[in-house]
N, C-alpha and C. Protein backbone atom coordinates (compact mmCIF):
# COMPACT_ATOMS: atom_id res chain seq x y z
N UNK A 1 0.85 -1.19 0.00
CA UNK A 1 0.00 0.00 0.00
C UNK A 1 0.89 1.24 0.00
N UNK A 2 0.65 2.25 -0.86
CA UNK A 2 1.43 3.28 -1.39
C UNK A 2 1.36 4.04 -0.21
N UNK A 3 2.39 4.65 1.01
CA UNK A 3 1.85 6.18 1.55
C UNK A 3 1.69 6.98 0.99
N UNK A 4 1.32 8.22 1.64
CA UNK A 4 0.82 9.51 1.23
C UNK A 4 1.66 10.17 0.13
N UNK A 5 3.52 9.56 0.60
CA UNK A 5 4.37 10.08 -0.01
C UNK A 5 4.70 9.21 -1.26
N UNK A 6 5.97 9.14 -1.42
CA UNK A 6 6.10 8.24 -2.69
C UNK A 6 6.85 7.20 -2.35
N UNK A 7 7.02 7.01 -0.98
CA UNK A 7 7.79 6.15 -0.08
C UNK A 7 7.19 4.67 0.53
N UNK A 8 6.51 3.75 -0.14
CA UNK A 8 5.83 2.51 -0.32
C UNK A 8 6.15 2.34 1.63
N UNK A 9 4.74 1.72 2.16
CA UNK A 9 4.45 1.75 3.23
C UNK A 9 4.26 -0.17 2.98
N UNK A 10 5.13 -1.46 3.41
CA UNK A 10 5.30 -2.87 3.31
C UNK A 10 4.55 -3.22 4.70
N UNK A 11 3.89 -4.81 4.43
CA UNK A 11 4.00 -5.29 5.70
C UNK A 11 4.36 -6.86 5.29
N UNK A 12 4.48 -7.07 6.43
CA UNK A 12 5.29 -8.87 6.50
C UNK A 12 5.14 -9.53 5.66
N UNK A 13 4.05 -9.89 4.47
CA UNK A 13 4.01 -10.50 3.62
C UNK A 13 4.39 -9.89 1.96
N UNK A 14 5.19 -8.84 2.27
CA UNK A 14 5.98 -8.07 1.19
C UNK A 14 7.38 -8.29 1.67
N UNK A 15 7.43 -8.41 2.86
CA UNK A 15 8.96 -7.91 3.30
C UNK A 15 10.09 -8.49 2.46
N UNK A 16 9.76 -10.26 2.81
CA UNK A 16 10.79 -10.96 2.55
C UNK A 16 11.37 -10.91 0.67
N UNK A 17 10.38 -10.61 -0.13
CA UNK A 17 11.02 -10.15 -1.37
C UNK A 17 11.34 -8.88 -1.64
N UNK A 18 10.97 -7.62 -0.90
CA UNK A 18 11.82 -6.54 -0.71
C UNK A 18 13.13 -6.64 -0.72
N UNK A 19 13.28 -7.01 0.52
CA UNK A 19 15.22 -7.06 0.62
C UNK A 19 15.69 -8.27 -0.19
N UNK A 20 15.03 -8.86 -1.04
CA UNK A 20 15.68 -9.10 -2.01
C UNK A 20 16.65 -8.51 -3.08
N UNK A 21 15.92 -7.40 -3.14
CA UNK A 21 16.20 -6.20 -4.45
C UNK A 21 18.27 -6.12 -3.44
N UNK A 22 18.74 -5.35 -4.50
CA UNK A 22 20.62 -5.57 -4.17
C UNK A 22 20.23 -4.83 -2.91
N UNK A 23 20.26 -3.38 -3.27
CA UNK A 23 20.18 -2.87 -1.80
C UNK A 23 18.55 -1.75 -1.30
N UNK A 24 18.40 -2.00 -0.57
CA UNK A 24 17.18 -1.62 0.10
C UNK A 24 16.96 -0.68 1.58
N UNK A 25 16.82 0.56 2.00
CA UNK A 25 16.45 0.87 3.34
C UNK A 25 15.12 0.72 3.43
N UNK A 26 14.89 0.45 4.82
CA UNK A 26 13.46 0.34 5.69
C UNK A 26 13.63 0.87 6.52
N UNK A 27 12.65 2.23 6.94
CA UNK A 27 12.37 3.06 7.84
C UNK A 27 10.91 2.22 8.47
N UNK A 28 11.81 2.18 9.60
CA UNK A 28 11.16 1.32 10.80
C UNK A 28 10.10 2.26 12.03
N UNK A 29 8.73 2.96 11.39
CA UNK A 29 8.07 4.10 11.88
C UNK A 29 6.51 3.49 12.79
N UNK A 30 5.94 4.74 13.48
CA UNK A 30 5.38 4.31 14.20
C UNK A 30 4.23 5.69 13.89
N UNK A 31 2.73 6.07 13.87
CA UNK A 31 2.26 7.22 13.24
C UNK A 31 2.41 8.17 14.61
N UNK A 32 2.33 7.53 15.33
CA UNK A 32 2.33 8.53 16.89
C UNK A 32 3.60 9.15 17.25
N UNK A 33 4.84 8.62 16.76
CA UNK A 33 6.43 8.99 16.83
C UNK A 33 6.39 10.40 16.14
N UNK A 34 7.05 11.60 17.08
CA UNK A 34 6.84 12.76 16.39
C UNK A 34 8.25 12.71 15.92
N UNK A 35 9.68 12.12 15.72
CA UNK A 35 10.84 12.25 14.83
C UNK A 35 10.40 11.11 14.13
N UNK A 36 9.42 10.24 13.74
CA UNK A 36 9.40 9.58 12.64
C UNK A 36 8.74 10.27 11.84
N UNK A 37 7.61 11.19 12.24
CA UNK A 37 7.14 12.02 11.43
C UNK A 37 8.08 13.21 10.80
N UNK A 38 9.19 13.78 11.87
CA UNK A 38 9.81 14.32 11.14
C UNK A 38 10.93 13.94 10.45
N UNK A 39 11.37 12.75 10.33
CA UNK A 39 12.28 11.88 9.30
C UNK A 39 11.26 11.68 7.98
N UNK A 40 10.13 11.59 8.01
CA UNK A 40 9.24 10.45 6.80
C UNK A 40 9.65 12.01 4.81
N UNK A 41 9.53 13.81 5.67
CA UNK A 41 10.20 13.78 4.35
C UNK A 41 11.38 13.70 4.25
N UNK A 42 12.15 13.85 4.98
CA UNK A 42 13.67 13.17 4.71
C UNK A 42 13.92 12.08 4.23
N UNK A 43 13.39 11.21 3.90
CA UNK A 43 13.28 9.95 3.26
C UNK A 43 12.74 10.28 2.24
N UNK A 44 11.63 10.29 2.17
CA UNK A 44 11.13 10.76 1.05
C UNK A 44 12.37 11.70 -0.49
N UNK A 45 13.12 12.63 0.46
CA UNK A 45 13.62 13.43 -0.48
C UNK A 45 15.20 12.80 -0.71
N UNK A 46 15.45 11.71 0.05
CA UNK A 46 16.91 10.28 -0.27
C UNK A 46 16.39 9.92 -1.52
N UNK A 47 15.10 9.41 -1.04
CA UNK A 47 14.68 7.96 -1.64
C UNK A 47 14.69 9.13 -3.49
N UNK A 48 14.30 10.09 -3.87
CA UNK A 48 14.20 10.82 -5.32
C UNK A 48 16.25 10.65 -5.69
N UNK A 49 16.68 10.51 -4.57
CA UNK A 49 18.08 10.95 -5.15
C UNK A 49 18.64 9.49 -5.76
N UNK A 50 18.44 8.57 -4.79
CA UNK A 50 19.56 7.29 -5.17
C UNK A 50 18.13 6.19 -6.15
N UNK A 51 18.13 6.57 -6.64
CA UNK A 51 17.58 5.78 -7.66
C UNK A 51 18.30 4.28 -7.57
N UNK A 52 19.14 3.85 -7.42
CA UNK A 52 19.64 2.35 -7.14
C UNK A 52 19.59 1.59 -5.84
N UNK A 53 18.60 2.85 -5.17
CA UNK A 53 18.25 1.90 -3.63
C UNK A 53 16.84 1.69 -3.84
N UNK A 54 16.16 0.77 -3.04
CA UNK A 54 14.85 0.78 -3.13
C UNK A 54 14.28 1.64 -1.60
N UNK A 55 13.38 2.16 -1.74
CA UNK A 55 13.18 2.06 0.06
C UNK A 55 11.54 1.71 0.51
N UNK A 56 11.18 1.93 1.99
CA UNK A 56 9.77 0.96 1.92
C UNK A 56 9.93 1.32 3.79
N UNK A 57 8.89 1.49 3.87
CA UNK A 57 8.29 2.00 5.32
C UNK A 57 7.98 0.97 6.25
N UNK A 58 7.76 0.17 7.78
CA UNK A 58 7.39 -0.39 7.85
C UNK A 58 6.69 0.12 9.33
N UNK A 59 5.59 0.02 9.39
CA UNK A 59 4.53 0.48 10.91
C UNK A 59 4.76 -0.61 11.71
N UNK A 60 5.53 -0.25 13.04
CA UNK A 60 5.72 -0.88 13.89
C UNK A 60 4.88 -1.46 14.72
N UNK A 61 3.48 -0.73 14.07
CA UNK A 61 2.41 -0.98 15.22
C UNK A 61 1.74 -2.15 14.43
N UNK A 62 1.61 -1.91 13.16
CA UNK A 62 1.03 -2.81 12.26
C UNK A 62 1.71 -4.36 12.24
N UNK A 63 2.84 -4.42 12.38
CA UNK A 63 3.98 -5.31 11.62
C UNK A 63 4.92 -5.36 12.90
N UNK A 64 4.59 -5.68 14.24
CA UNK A 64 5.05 -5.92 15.21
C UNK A 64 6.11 -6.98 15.09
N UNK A 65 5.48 -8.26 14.04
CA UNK A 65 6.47 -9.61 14.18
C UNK A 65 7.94 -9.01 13.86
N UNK A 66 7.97 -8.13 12.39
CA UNK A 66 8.63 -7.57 11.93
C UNK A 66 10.13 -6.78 12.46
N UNK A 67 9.36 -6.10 13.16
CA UNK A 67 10.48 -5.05 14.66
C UNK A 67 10.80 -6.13 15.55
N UNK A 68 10.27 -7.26 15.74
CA UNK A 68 11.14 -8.22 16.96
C UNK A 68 11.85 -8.91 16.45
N UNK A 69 11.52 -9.09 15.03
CA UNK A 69 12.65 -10.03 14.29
C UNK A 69 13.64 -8.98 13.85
N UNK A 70 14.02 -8.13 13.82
CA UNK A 70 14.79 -7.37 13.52
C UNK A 70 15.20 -6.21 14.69
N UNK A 71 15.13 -6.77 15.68
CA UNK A 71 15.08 -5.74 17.15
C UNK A 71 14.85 -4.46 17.09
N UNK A 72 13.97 -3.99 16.54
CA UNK A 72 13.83 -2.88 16.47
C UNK A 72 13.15 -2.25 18.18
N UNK A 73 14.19 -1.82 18.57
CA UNK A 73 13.57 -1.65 20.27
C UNK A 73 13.27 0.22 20.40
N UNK A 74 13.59 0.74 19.01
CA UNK A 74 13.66 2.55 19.41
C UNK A 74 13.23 3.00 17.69
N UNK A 75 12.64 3.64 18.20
CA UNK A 75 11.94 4.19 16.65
C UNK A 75 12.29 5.71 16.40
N UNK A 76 12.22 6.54 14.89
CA UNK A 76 12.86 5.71 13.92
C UNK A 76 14.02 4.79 13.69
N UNK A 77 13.82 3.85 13.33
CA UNK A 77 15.15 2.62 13.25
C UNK A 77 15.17 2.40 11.39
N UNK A 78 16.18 2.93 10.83
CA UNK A 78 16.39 3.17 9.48
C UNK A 78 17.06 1.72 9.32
N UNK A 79 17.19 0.57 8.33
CA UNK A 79 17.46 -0.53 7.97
C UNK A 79 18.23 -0.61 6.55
N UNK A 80 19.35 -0.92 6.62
CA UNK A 80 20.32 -1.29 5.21
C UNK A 80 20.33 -2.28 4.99
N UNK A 81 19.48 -2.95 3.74
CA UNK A 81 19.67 -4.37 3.29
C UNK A 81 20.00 -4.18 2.46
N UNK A 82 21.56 -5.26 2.42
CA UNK A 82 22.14 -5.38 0.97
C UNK A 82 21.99 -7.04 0.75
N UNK A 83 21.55 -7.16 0.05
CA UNK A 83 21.03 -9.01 -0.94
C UNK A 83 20.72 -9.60 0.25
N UNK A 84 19.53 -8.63 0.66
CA UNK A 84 18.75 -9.54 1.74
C UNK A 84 19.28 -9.74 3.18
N UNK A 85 20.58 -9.29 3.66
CA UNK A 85 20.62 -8.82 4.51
C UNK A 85 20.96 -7.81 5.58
N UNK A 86 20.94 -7.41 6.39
CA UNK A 86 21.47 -6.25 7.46
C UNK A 86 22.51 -5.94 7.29
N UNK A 87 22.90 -4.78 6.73
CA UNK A 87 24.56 -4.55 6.56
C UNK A 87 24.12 -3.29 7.62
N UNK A 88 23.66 -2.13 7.61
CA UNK A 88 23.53 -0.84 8.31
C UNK A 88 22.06 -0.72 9.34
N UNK A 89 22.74 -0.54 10.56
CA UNK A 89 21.35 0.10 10.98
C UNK A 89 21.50 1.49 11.45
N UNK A 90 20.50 2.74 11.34
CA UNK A 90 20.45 4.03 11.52
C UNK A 90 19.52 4.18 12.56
N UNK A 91 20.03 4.52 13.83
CA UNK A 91 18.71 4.74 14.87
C UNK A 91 18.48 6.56 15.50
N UNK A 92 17.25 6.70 15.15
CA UNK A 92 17.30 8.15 15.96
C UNK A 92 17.07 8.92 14.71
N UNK A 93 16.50 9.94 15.26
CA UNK A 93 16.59 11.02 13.55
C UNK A 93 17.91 11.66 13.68
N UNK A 94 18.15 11.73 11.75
CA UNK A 94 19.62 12.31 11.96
C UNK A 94 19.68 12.98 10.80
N UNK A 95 19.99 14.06 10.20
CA UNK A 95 20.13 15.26 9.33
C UNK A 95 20.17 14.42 8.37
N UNK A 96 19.62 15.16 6.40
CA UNK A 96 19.43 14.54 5.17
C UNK A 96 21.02 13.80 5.26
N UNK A 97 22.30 14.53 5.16
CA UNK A 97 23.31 14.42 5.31
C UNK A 97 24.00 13.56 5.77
N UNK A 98 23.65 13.37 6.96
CA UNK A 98 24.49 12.26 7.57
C UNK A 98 24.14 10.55 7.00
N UNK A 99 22.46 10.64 6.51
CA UNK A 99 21.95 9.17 6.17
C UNK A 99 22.68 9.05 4.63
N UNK A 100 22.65 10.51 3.76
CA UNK A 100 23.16 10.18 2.54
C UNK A 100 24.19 10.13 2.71
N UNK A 101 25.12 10.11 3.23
CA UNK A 101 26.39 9.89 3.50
C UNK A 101 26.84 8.08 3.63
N UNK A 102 25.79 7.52 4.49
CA UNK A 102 25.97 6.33 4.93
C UNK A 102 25.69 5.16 3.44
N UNK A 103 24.23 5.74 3.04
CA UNK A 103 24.11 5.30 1.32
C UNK A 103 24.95 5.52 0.51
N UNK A 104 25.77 6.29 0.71
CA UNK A 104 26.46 6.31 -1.27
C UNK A 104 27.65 4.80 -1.29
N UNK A 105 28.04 4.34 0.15
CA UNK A 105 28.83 3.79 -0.03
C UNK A 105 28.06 2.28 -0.98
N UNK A 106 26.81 2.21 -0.64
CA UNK A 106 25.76 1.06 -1.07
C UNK A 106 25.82 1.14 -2.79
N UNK A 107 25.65 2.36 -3.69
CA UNK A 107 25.65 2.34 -4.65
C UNK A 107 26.62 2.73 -5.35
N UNK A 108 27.93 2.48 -4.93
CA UNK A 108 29.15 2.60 -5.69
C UNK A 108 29.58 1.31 -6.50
């Protein structure tokens, strides 16, 4: 199901062929989290730049199994899958800058 933005909102029965794709972030959000709300356009405005990442939202409230299989214990919890698995995790909101910084090394 598409969010509001252009930033595809997954749940558990999408996941596992998501991080298929080479490399992938998942912003690990919650609607009541007021820095996930203020991360969601910051993502939004990554996700227009690197065209060779995929990215995909996942509601912690919705998709609980999801955050325990992947410990997600603090929200926002940003997720780097490269061929399916965990190479990066990003916790906390953190400036456009510092996350694109952590991506470029993914699409070199």
């Amino acid at each position: 199901m598409p969010a509001k933005n252009g930033v595809p909102e997954v749940a558990e029965k999408e996941f596992g062929k998501l991080i298929e794709n080479p490399v992938v972030l998942v912003d690990f959000f919650a609607e009541w989290c007021m820095p996930c709300l203020m991360m969601a356009p910051i993502i939004e405005e990554i996700s227009d730049k690197f065209d060779k990442i995929k990215f995909a939202k996942v509601n912690v409230d919705d998709n609980q199994g999801l955050a325990q299989k992947f410990n997600v214990m603090s929200i926002p919890t940003l997720i780097i899958f490269k061929d399916g698995k965990e190479a990066e995790r990003i916790t906390g909101a953190l400036p456009v800058e510092a996350i694109e910084e952590k991506l470029e090394k993914y699409v070199k």
